[in-house]
Protein backbone atom coordinates (compact mmCIF):
# COMPACT_ATOMS: atom_id res chain seq x y z
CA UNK A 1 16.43 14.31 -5.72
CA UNK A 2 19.46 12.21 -7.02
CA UNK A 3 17.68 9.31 -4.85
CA UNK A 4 14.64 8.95 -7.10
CA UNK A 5 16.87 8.14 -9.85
CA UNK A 6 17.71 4.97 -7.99
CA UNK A 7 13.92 4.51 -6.97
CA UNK A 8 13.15 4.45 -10.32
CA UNK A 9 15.56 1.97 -11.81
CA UNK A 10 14.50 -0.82 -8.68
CA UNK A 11 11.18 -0.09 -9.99
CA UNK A 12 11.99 -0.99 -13.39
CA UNK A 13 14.14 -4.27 -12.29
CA UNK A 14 11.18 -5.26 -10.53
CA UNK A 15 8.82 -4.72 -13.69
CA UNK A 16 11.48 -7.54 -15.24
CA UNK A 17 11.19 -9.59 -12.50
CA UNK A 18 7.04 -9.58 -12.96
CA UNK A 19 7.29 -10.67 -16.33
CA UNK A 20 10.30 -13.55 -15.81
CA UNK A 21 8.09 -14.58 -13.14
CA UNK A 22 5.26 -15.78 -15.76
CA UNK A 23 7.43 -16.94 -18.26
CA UNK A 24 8.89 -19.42 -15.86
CA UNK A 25 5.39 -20.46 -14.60
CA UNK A 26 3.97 -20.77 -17.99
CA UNK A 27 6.66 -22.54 -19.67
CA UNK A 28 9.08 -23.73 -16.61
CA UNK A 29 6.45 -24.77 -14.20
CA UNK A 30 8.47 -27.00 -12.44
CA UNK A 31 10.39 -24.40 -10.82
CA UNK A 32 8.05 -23.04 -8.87
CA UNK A 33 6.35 -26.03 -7.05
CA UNK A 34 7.31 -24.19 -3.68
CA UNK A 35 6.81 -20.52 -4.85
CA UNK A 36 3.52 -20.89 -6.06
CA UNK A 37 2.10 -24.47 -5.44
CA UNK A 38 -0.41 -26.05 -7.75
CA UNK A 39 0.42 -24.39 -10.85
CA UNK A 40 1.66 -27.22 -12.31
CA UNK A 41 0.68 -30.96 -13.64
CA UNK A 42 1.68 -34.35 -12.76
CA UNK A 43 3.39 -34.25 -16.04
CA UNK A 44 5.56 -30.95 -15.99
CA UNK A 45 9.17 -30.67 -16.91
CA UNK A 46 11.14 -31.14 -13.84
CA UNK A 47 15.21 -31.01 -14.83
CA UNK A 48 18.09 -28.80 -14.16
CA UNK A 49 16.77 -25.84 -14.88
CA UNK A 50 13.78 -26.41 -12.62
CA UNK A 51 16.02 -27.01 -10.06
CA UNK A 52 17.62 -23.62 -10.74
CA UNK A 53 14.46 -21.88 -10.67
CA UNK A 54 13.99 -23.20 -7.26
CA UNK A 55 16.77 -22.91 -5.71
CA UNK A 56 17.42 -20.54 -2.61
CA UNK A 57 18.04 -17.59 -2.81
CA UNK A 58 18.02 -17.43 -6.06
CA UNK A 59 14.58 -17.95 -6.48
CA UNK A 60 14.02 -14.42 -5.36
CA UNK A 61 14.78 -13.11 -9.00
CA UNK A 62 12.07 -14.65 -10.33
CA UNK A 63 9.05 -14.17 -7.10
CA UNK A 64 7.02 -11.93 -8.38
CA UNK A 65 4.97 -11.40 -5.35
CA UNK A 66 8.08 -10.25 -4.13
CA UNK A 67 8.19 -7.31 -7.05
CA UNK A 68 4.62 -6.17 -6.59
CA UNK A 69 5.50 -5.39 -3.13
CA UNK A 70 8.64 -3.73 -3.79
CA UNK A 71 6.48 -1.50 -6.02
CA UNK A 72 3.49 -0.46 -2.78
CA UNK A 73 6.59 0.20 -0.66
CA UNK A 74 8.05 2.41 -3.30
CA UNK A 75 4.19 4.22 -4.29
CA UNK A 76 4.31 4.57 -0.16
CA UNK A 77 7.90 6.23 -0.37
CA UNK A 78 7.66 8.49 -3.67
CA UNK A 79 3.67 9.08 -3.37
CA UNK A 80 4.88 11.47 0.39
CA UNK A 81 8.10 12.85 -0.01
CA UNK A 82 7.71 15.77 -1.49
CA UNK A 83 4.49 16.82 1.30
CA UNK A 84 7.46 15.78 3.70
CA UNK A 85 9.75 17.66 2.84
CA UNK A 86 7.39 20.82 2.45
CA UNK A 87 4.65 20.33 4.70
CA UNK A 88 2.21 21.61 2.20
CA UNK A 89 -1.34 19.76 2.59
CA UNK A 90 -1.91 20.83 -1.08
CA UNK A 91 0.72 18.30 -2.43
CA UNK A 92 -1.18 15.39 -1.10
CA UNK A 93 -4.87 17.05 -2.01
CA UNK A 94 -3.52 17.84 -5.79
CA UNK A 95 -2.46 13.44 -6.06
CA UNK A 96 -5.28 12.28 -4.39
CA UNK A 97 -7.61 13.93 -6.73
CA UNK A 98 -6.01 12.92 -9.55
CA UNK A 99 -5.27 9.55 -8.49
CA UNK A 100 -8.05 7.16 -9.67
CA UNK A 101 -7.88 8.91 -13.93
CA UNK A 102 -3.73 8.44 -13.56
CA UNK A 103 -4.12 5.07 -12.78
CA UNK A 104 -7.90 4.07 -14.59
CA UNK A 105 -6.98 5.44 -18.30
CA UNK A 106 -4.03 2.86 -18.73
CA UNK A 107 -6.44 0.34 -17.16
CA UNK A 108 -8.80 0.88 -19.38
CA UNK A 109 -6.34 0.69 -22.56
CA UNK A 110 -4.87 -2.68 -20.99
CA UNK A 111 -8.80 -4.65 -20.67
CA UNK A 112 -9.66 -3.44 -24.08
CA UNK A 113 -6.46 -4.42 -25.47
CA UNK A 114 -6.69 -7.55 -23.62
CA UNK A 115 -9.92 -8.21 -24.90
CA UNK A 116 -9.06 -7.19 -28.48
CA UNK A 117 -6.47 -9.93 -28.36
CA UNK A 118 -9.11 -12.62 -27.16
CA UNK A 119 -11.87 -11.49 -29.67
CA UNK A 120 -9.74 -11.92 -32.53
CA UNK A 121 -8.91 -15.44 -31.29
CA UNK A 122 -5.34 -15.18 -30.72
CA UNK A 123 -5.16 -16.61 -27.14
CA UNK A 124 -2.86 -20.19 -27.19
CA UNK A 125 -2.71 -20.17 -23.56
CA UNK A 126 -4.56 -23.82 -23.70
CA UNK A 127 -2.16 -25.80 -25.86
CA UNK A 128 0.94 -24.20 -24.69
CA UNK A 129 -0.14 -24.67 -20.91
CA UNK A 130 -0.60 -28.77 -22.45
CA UNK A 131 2.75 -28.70 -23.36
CA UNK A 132 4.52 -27.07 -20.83
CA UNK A 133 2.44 -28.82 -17.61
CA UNK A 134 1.35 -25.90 -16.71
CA UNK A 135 -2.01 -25.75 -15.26
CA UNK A 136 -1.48 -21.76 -14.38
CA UNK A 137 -1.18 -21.06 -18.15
CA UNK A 138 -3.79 -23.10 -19.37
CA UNK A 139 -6.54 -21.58 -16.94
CA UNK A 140 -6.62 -18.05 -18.30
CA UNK A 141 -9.05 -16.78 -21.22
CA UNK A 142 -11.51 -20.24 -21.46
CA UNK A 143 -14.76 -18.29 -21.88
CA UNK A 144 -15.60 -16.15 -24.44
CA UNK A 145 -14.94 -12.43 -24.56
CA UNK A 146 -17.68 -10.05 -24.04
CA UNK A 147 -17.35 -6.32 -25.23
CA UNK A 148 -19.70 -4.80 -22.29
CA UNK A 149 -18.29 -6.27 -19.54
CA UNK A 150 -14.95 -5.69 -20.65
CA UNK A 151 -15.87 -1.86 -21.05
CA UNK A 152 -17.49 -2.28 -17.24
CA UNK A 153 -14.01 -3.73 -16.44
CA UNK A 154 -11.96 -0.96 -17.58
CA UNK A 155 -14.02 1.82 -16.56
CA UNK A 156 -14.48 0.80 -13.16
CA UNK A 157 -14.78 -3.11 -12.42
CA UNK A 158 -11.07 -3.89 -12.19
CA UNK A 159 -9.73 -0.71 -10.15
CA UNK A 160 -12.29 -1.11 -7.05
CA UNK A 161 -13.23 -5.23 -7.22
CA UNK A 162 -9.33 -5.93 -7.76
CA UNK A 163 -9.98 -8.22 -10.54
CA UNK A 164 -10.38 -8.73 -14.60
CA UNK A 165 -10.63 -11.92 -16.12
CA UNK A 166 -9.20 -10.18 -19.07
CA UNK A 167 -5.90 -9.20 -17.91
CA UNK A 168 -5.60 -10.60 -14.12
CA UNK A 169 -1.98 -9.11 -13.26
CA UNK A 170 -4.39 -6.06 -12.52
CA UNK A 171 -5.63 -7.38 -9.21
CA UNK A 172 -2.85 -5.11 -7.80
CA UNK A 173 -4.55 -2.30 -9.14
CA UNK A 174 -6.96 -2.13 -6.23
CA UNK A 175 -4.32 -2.20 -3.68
CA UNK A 176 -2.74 0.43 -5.45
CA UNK A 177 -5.35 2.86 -5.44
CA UNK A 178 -6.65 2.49 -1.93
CA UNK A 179 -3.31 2.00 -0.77
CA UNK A 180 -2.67 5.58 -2.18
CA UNK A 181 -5.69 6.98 -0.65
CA UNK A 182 -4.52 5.63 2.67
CA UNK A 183 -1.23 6.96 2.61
CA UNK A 184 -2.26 10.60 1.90
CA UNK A 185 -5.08 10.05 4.57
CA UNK A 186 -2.47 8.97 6.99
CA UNK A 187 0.20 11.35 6.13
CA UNK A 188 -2.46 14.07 6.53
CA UNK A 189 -3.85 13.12 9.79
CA UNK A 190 -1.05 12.02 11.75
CA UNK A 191 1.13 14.20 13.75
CA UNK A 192 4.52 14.92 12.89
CA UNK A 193 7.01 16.05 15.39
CA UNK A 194 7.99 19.29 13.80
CA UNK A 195 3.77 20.35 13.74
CA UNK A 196 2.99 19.22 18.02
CA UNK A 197 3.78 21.03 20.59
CA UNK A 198 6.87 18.53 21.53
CA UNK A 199 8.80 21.62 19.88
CA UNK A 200 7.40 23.83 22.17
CA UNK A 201 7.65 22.02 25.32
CA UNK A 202 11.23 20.98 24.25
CA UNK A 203 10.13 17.18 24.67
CA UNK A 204 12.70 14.63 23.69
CA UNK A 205 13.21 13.00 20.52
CA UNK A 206 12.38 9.50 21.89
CA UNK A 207 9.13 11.12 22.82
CA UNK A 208 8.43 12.65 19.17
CA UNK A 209 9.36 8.79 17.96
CA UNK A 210 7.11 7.06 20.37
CA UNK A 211 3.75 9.61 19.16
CA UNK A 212 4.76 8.30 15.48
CA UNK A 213 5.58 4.70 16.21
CA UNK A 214 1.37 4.77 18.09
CA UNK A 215 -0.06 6.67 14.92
CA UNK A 216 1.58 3.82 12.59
CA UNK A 217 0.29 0.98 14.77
CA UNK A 218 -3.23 2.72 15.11
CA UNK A 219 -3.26 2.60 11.30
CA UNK A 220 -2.46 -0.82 11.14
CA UNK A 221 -3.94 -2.48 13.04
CA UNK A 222 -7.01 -0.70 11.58
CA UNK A 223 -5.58 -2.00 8.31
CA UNK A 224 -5.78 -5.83 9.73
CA UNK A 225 -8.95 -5.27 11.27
CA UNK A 226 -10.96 -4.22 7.89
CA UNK A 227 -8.52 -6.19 5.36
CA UNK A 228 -7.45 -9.31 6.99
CA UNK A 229 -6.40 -11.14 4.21
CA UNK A 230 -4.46 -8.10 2.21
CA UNK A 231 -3.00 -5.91 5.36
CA UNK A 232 0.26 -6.47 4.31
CA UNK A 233 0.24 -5.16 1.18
CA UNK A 234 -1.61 -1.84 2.44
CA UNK A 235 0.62 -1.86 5.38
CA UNK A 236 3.59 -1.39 2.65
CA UNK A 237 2.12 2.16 1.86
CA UNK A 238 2.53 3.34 5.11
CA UNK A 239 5.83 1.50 6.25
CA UNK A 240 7.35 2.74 2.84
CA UNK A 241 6.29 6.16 3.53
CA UNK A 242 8.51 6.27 6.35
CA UNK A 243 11.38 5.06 5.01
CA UNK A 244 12.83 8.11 3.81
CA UNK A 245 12.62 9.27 7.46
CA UNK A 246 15.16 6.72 8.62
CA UNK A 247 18.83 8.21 9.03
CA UNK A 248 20.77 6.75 6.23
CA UNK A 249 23.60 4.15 7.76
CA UNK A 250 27.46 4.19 6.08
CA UNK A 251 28.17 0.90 7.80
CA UNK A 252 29.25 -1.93 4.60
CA UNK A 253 28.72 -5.27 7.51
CA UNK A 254 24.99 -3.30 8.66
CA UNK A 255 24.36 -2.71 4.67
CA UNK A 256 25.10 -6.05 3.68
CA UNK A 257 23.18 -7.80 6.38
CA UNK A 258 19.89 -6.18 5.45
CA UNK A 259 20.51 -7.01 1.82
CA UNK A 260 20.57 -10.84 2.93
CA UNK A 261 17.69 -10.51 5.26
CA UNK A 262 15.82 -8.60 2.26
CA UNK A 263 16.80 -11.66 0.26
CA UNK A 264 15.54 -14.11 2.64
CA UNK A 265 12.24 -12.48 3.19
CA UNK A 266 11.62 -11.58 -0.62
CA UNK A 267 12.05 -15.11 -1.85
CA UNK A 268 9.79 -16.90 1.19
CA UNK A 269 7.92 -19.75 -0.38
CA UNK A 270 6.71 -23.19 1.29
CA UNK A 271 9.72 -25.27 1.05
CA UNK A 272 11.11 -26.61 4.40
CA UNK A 273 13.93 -23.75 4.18
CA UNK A 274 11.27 -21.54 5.63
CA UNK A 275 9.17 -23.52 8.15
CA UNK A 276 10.95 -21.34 10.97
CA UNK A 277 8.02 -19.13 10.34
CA UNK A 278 4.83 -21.29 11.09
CA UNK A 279 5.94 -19.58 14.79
CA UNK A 280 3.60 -16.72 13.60
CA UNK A 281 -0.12 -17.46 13.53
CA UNK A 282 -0.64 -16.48 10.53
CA UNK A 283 -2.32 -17.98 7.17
CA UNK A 284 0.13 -19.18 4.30
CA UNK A 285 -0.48 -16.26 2.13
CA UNK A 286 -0.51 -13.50 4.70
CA UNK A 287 2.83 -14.72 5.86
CA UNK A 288 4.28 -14.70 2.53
CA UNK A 289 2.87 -11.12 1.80
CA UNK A 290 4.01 -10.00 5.07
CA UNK A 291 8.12 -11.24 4.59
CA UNK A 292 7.63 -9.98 1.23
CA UNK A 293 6.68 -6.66 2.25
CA UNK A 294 9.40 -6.91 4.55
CA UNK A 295 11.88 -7.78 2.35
CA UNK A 296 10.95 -4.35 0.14
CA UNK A 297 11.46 -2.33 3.01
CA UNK A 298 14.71 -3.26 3.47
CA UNK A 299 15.71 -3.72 0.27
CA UNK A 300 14.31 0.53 -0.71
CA UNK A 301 16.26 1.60 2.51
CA UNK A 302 19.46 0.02 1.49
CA UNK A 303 18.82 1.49 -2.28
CA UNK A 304 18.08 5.28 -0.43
CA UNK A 305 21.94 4.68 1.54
CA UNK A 306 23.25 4.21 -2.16
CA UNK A 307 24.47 0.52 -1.86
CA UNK A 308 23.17 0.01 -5.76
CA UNK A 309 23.65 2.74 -7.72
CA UNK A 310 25.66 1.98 -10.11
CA UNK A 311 23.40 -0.55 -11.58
CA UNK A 312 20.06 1.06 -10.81
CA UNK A 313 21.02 4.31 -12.36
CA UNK A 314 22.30 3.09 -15.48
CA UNK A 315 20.86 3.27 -18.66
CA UNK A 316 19.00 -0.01 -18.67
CA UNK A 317 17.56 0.07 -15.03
CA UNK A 318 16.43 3.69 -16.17
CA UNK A 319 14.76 2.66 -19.15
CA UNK A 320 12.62 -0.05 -18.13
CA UNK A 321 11.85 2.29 -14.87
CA UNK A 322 10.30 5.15 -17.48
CA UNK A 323 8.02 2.44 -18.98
CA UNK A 324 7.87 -0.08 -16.05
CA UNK A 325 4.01 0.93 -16.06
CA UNK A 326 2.84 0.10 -19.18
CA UNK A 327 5.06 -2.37 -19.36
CA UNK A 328 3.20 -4.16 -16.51
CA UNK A 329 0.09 -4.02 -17.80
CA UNK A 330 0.60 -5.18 -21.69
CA UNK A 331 2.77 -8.11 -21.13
CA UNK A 332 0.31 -10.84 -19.67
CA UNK A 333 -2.00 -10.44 -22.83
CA UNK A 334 1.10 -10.68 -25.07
CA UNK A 335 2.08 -13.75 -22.77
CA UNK A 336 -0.77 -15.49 -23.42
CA UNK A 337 -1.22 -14.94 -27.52
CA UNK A 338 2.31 -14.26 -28.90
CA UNK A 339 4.13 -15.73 -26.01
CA UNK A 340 2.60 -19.25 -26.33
CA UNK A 341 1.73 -19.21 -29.87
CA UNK A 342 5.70 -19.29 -29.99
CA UNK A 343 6.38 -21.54 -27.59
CA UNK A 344 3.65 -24.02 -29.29
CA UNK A 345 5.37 -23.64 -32.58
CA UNK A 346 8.79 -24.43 -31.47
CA UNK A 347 7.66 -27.36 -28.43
CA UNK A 348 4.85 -28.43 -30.53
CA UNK A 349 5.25 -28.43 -34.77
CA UNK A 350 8.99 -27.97 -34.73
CA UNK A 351 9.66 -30.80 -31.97
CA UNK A 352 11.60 -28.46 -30.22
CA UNK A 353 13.01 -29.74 -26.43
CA UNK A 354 10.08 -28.30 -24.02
CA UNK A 355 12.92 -26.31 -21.94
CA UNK A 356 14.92 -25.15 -24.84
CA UNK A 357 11.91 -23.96 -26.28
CA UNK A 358 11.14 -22.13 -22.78
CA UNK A 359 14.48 -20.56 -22.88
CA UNK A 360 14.71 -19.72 -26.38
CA UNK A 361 10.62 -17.75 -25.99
CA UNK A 362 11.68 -15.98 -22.82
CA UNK A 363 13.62 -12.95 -24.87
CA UNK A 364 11.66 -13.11 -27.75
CA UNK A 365 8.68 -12.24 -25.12
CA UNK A 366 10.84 -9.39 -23.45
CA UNK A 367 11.56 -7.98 -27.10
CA UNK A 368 7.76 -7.82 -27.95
CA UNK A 369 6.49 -6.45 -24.51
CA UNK A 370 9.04 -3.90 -24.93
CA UNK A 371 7.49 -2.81 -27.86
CA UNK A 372 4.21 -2.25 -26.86
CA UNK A 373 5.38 -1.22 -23.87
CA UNK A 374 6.54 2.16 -25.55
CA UNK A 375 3.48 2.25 -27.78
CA UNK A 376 1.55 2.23 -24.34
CA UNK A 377 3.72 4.61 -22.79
CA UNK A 378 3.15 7.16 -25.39
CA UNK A 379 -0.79 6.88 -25.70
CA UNK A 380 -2.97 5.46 -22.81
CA UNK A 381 -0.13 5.91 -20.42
CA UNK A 382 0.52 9.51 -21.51
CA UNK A 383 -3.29 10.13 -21.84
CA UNK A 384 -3.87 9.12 -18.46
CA UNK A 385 -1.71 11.91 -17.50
CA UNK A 386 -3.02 14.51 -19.51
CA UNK A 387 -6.51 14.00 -18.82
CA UNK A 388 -5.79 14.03 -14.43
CA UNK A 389 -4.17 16.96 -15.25
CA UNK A 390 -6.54 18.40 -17.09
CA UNK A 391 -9.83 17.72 -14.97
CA UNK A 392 -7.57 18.56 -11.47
CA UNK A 393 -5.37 21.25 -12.85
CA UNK A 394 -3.05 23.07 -10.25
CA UNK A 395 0.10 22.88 -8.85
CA UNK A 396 0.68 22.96 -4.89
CA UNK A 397 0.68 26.04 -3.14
CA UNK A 398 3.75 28.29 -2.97
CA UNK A 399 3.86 29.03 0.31
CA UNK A 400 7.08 29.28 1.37
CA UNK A 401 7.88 28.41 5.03
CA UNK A 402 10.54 30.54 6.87
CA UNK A 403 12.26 27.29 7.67
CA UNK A 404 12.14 23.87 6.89
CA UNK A 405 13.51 20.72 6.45
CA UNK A 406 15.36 19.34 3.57
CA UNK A 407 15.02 15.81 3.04
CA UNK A 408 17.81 14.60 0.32
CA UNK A 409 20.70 12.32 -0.08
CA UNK A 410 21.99 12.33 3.28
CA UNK A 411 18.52 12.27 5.15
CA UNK A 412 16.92 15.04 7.33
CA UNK A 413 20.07 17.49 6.81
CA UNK A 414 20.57 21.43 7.91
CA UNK A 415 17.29 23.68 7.97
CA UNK A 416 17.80 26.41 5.04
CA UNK A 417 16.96 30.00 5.17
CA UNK A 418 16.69 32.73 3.28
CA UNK A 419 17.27 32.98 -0.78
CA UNK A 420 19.50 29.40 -0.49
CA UNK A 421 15.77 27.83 0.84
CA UNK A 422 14.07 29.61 -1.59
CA UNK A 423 16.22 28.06 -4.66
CA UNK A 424 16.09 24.28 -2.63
CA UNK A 425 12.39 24.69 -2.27
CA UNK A 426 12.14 25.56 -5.85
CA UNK A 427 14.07 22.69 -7.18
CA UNK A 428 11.79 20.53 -4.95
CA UNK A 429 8.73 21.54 -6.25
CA UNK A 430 10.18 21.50 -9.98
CA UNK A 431 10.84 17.68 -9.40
CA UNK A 432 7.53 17.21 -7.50
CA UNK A 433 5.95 18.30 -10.80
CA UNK A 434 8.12 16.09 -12.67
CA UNK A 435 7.23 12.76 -10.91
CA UNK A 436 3.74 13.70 -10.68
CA UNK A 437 3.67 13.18 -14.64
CA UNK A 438 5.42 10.18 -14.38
CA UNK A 439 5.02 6.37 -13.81
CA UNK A 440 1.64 6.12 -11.37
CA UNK A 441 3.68 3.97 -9.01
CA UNK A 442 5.54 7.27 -8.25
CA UNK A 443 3.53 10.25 -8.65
């Protein structure tokens, strides 16, 4: 399970890559008049930094479209292994249930803190959004908080309508859940080579391929049939899910190719660099979602052959992977009180250069939202867990097959028997318990 290690630490890089993302477009709107067009006025900063912030490839640090992606393809690729590996329906049953209480508990804590923060009239999104030219900012929090439909939020308005005006980074929260639903569904329902009678017959492995490559198109194209606007980003689910099926390559040219295509697809925007891909008859935003999606295949089947290790199992990748949850879902409210009371201070009273004051709030902001990060981590987060488990209780089934197929490092390796299956099984299961407990994106 050494792999999930470095699942976890992309996972966290991308949490960072979320929050630089805002910063940028709330103080350093200039930067991203081809990432995200219209967030900015007439008036906004436009230097060398903006230039920096724009710049290709580079720019893909900062996309945070690109990071929300990267975390469906990873929910696609973590939320399946394990049933995989084992074949045991129960894994998938056991999530599923629990699914919507892991994920709505922190929800709920985010709204509510979200709207404690606007009740007690801390929000300074307005007059830091005036200062920076940024009309993004400046849009959030103008009407006045209301206690019941905050509550409605939390319980139940954000995770199926895919919005809160309270906290709006949660519009992914949707996705997530029906994304997660999908995947089991799909996982469930479709054949697998090992369970059809191509073993029997002694069909070929192109033939086994083919039945899988028709059960993922079946799914979606259902996908862009009912969700034409968001397919992508359920298609990530299922893509992801299969990632861990791919052989794992050794070649350093291959490796490094897919790394630069990753890049390329995970920072598309609208500049001219990427009008190769009006070819494809798509809408603006579906074809961003789509090479974004894309680009997080790539990139999670590159991390899976062990090109990035180094960095994404180190401490700090690690770290920000355990809490990359709660961190998500805190740091937009903290953006738009602490964030830009700061930035107001320094731009505003103290006279402060606009983009040194940008710079100089950006790790003041990560400081704080690491913070309550924790704090969230070890209540709502934590609760969340607690109470899926304790509504849904159960572990999957031990039924131990006579054979099956490992699933590790090195991809689908050698079928083990006997007491040496028994003791890999074990350990499987162990760890499958272990990410279920952990960071919803994963378990």
């Amino acid at each position: 399970m050494r792999k999930d290690l470095s699942a976890d630490g992309l996972r966290g890089l991308a949490a960072v890559n979320v929050l630089l993302c805002h910063l940028c477009l709330a103080f350093l709107p200039g930067g991203f008049a081809y990432i995200y067009p219209d967030t900015t006025t007439p008036g906004a900063m436009h230097g060398v930094v903006e230039h920096v912030l724009a710049f290709q490839p580079l720019s893909v640090l900062w996309n945070g479209q690109f990071a929300v992606c990267i975390f469906f393809v990873l929910s696609g690729y973590v939320l399946t292994k394990a049933f995989l590996v084992s074949g045991d329906l129960s894994v998938v049953r056991l999530r599923a249930s629990r699914r919507y209480l892991r994920l709505g508990v922190p929800i709920f804590g985010s709204v509510m803190f979200a709207w404690v923060v606007m009740a007690l009239g801390w929000s300074h999104a307005r007059e830091a959004g005036a200062l920076s030219g940024s009309t993004w900012l400046a849009d959030f929090w103008k009407k006045p908080p209301d206690l019941l439909e905050a509550l409605r939020d939390g319980v139940y308005g954000t995770i199926l309508g895919g919005w809160s005006r309270f906290n709006p980074t949660l519009w992914t929260m949707k996705i997530e859940l029906l994304g997660s639903l999908f995947v089991f569904a799909y996982r469930a329902l479709a054949v697998r080579p090992r369970d059809s009678a191509l073993e029997v017959t002694g069909a070929s492995r192109a033939s086994a391929l083919l039945q899988q490559v028709l059960c993922l198109a079946m799914a979606m194209g259902m996908l862009g049939w009912f969700f034409p606007n968001d397919w992508p980003y359920y298609a990530a689910f299922l893509i992801g899910s299969h990632v861990g099926e791919v052989p794992l390559a050794r070649s350093r040219p291959l490796l490094a190719g897919l790394v630069a295509a990753a890049v390329v697809c995970g920072g598309f925007d609208v500049s001219p660099w990427y009008d190769w891909t009006r070819v494809l008859p798509l809408d603006d935003n579906v074809r961003k979602a789509a090479f974004n999606v894309a680009g997080g295949v790539m990139l999670l089947y590159v991390v899976r052959c062990g090109l990035f290790d180094r960095v994404l199992q180190g401490r700090a990748a690690q770290f920000m992977g355990r809490i990359s949850y709660a961190f998500y879902l805190v740091h937009l409210p903290i953006l738009l009180s602490f964030s830009a009371w700061f930035y107001t201070v320094l731009a505003g009273r103290l006279a402060l250069d606009p983009v040194a004051a940008a710079l100089v709030t950006l790790p003041v902001t990560f400081v704080v939202v690491i913070a309550a990060a924790l704090l969230f981590d070890r209540s709502f987060d934590r609760w969340g867990i607690q109470l899926s488990q304790k509504v849904f209780p159960g572990t999957p089934r031990n039924r131990m097959p006579t054979r099956f197929r490992y699933i590790g490092r090195s991809g689908p390796g050698p079928l083990l028997h006997g007491h040496a299956g028994f003791r890999a099984r074990s350990r499987l299961e162990r760890g499958s318990d272990r990410t279920d407990t952990a960071h919803p994106l994963r378990s």
